[in-house]
Protein backbone atom coordinates (compact mmCIF):
# COMPACT_ATOMS: atom_id res chain seq x y z
CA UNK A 1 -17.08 -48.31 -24.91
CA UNK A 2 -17.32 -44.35 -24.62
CA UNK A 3 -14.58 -43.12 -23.41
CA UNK A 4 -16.19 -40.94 -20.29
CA UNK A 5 -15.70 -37.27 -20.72
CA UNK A 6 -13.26 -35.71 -18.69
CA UNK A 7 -15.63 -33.31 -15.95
CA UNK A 8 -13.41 -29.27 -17.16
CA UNK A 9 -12.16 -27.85 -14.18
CA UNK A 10 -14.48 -24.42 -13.28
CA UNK A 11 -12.48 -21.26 -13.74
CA UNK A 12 -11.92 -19.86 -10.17
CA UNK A 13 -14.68 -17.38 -9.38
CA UNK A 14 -11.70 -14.79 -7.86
CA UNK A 15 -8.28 -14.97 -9.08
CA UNK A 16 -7.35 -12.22 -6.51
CA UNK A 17 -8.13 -13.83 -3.07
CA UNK A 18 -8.22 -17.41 -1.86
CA UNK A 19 -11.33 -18.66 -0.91
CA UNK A 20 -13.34 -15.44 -1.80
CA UNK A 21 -17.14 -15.20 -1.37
CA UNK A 22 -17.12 -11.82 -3.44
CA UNK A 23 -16.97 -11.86 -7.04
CA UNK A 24 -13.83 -10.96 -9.23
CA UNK A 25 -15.43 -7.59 -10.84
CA UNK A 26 -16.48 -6.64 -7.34
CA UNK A 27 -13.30 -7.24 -6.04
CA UNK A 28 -11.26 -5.19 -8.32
CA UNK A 29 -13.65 -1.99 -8.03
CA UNK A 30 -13.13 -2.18 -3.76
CA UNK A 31 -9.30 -2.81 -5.21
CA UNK A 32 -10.02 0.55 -6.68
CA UNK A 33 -11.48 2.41 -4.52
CA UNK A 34 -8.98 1.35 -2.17
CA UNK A 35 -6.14 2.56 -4.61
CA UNK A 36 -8.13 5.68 -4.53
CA UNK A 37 -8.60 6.12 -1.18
CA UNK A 38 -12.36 6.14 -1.59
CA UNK A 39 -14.10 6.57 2.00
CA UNK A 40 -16.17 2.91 3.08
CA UNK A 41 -19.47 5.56 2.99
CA UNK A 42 -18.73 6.77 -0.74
CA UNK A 43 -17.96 3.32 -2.04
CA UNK A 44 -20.73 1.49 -0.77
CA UNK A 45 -23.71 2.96 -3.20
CA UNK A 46 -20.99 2.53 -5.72
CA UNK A 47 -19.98 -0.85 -5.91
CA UNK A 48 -23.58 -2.23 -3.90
CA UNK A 49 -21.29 -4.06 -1.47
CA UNK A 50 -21.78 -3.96 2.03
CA UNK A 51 -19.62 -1.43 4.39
CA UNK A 52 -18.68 -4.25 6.49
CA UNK A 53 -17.38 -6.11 3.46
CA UNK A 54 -15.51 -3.02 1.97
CA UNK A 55 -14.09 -2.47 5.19
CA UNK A 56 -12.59 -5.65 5.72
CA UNK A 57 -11.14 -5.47 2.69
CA UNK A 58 -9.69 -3.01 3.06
CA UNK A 59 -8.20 -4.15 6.25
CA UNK A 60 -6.82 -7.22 3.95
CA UNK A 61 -5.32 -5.11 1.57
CA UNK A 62 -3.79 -2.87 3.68
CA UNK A 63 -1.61 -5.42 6.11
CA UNK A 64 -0.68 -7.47 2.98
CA UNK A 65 0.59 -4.21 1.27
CA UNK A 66 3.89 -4.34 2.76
CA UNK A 67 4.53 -8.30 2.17
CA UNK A 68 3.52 -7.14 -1.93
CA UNK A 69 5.74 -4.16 -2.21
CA UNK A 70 8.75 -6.59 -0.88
CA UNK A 71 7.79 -9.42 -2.83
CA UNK A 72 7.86 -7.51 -6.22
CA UNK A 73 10.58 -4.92 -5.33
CA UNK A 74 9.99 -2.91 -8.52
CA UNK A 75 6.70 -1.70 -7.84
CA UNK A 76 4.92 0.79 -6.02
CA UNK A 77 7.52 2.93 -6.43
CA UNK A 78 10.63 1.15 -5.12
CA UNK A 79 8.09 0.62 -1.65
CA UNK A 80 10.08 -2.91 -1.02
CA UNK A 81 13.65 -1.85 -0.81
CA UNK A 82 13.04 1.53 1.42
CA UNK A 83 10.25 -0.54 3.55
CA UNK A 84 13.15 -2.97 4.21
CA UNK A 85 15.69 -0.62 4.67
CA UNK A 86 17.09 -0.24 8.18
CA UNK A 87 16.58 3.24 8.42
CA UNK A 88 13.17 2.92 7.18
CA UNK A 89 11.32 3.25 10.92
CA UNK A 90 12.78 6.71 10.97
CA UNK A 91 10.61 7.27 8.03
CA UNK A 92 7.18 6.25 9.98
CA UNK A 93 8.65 8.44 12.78
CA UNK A 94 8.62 11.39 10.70
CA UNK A 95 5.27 10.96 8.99
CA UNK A 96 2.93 9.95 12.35
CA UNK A 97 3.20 13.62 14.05
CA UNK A 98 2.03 15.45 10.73
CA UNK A 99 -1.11 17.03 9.98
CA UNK A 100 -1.57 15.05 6.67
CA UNK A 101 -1.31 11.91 7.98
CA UNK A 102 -4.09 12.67 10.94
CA UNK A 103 -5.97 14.14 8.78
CA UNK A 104 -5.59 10.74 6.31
CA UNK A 105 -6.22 8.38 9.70
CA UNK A 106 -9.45 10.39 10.91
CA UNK A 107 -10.63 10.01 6.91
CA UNK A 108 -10.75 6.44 7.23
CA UNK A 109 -10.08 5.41 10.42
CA UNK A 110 -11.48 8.17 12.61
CA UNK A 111 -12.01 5.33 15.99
CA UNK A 112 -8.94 4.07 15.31
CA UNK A 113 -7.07 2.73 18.72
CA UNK A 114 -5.23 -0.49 17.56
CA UNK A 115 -1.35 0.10 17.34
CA UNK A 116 -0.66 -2.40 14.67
CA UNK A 117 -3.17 -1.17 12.86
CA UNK A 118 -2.34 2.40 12.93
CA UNK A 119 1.52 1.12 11.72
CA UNK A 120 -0.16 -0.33 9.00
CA UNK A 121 -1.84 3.04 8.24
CA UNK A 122 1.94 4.48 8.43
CA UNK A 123 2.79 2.01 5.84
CA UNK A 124 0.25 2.69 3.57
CA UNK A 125 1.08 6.38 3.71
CA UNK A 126 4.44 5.64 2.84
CA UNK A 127 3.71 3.53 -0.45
CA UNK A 128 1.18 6.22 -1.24
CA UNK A 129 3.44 8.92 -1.34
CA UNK A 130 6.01 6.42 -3.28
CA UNK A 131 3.60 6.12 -5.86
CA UNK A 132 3.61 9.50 -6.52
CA UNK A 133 7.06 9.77 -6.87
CA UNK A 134 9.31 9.01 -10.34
CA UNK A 135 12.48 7.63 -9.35
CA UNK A 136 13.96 6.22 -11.70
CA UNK A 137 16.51 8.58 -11.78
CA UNK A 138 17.79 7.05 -8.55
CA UNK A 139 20.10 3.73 -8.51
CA UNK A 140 17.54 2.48 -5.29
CA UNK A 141 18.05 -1.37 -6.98
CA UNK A 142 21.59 -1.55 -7.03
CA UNK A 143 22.97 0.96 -4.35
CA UNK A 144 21.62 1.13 -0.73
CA UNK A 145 23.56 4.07 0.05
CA UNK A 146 21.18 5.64 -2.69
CA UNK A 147 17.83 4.01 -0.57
CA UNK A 148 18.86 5.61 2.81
CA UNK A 149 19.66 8.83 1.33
CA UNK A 150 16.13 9.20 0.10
CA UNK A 151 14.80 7.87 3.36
CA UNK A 152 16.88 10.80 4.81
CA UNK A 153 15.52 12.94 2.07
CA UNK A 154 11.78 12.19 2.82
CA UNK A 155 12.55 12.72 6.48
CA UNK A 156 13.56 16.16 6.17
CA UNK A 157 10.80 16.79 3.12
CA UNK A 158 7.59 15.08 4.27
CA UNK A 159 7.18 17.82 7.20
CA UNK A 160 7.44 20.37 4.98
CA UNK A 161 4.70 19.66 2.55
CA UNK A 162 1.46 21.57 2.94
CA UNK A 163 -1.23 19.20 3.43
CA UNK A 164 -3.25 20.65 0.92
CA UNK A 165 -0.85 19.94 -1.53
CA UNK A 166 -0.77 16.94 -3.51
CA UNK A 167 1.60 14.16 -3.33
CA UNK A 168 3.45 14.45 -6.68
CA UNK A 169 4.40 18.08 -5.18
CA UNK A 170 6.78 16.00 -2.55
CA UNK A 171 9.23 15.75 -5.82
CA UNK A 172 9.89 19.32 -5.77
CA UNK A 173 11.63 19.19 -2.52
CA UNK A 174 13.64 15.48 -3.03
CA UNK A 175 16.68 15.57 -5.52
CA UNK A 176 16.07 13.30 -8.28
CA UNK A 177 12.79 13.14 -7.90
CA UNK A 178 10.12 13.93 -10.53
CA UNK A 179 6.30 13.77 -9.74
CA UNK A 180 4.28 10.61 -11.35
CA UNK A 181 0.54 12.28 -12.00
CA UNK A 182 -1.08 9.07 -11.69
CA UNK A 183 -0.65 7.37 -8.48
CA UNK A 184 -3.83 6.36 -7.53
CA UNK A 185 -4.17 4.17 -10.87
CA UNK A 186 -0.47 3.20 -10.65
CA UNK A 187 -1.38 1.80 -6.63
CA UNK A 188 -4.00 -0.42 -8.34
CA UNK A 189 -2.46 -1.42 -11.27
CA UNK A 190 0.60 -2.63 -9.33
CA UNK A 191 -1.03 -4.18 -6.83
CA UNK A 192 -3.70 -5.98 -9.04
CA UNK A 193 -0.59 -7.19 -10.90
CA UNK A 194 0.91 -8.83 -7.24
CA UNK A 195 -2.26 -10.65 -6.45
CA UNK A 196 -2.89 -12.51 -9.88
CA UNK A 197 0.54 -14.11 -8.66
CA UNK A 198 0.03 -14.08 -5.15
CA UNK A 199 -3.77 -13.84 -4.12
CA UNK A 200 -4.77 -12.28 -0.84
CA UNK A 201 -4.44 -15.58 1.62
CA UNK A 202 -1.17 -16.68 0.19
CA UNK A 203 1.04 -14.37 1.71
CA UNK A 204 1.39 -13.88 5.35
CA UNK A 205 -0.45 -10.70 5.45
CA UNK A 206 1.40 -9.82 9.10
CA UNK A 207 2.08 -6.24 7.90
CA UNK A 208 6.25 -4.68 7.76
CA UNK A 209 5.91 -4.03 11.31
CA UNK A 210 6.54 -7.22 12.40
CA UNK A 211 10.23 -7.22 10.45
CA UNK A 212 13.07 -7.45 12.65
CA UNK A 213 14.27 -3.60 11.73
CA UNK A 214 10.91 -2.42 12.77
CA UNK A 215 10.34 -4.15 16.03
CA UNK A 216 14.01 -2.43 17.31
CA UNK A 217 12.37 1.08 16.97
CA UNK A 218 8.78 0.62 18.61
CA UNK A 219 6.46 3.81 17.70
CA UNK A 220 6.38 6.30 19.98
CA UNK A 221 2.99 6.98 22.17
């Protein structure tokens, strides 16, 4: 008798999300615009995806951010340790009242009235200006005292930076910094790298604000 041919498992369609009804190569170029910080508008004729679509993607990617930055510690620019530090709400403090971060929320979120989302915006911001940061001149893996001095650091500095200015010029005004040109491509890259381990739909995609250290300094209204 034959032996009957074994039926070859079908190579998932999207090795970035669970259950995902867009393909892989569209995926990664929302992934990229996202990285980017493409507006929904621009990125629609681009990637001939629906607004809708792009947009809640982007809402995906942007509450699991926080659970991939803590999960792989190492990237996006140290995010994980100084997102789970317990000074870190101090940090959203300081951002929320500046002019560069309105002017990032009314980019792409100009309706915006949720509060959990606009902490999730506040997180964002933060890994977005980590990315554009070198410092691996800093011991932020094995000393803590080292992660809550830079928190204090980007307190103080964060204010002071023109918001016409671009990130990597935040280095000029943190010791031990040095600026890392590339941190749009270095967003993606990282994170592109977290999902092929951990797809969107297998973390818990709740978003750092709902972390114990967060919830005992509530934003400010």
């Amino acid at each position: 008798m034959k032996k009957q041919k074994t039926r070859r498992a079908s190579a998932p369609r999207n090795r970035y999300v669970v259950r995902a009804k867009l393909s892989e190569h569209k995926f990664l170029r929302i992934l990229h615009g996202y990285a980017e910080g493409t507006p929904i508008q621009k990125l629609e004729p681009r990637t001939h995806v629906s607004g809708n679509t792009i947009r809640a993607t982007y809402r995906m990617l942007r509450g699991n951010l926080p659970d991939a930055a803590t999960v792989r510690p190492t990237l996006f620019g140290y995010a994980g340790p100084i997102l789970m530090h317990e000074n870190a709400p101090m940090l959203l403090h300081a951002i929320r009242p500046t002019r560069r971060f309105r002017r990032h929320r009314q980019r792409h979120a100009p309706r915006l009235s949720c509060p959990v989302e606009e902490e999730r915006f506040l997180t964002e911001k933060i890994v977005r200006l980590l990315c554009a940061l070198d410092l691996r001149a800093l011991p932020l893996q094995e000393d803590e005292d080292a992660v809550a001095e830079l928190i204090e650091n980007m307190v103080q500095a964060f204010p002071e930076l023109h918001p016409r200015k671009p990130r990597q010029a935040l280095a000029e005004l943190i010791p031990g910094a040095q600026p890392f040109a590339h941190d749009g491509m270095r967003l993606y890259e990282d994170y592109r790298r977290c999902l092929l381990r951990s797809p969107l739909g297998t973390l818990l995609s709740s978003g750092i604000h709902q972390h114990p250290r967060f919830s005992e300094y509530p934003l400010i209204t």
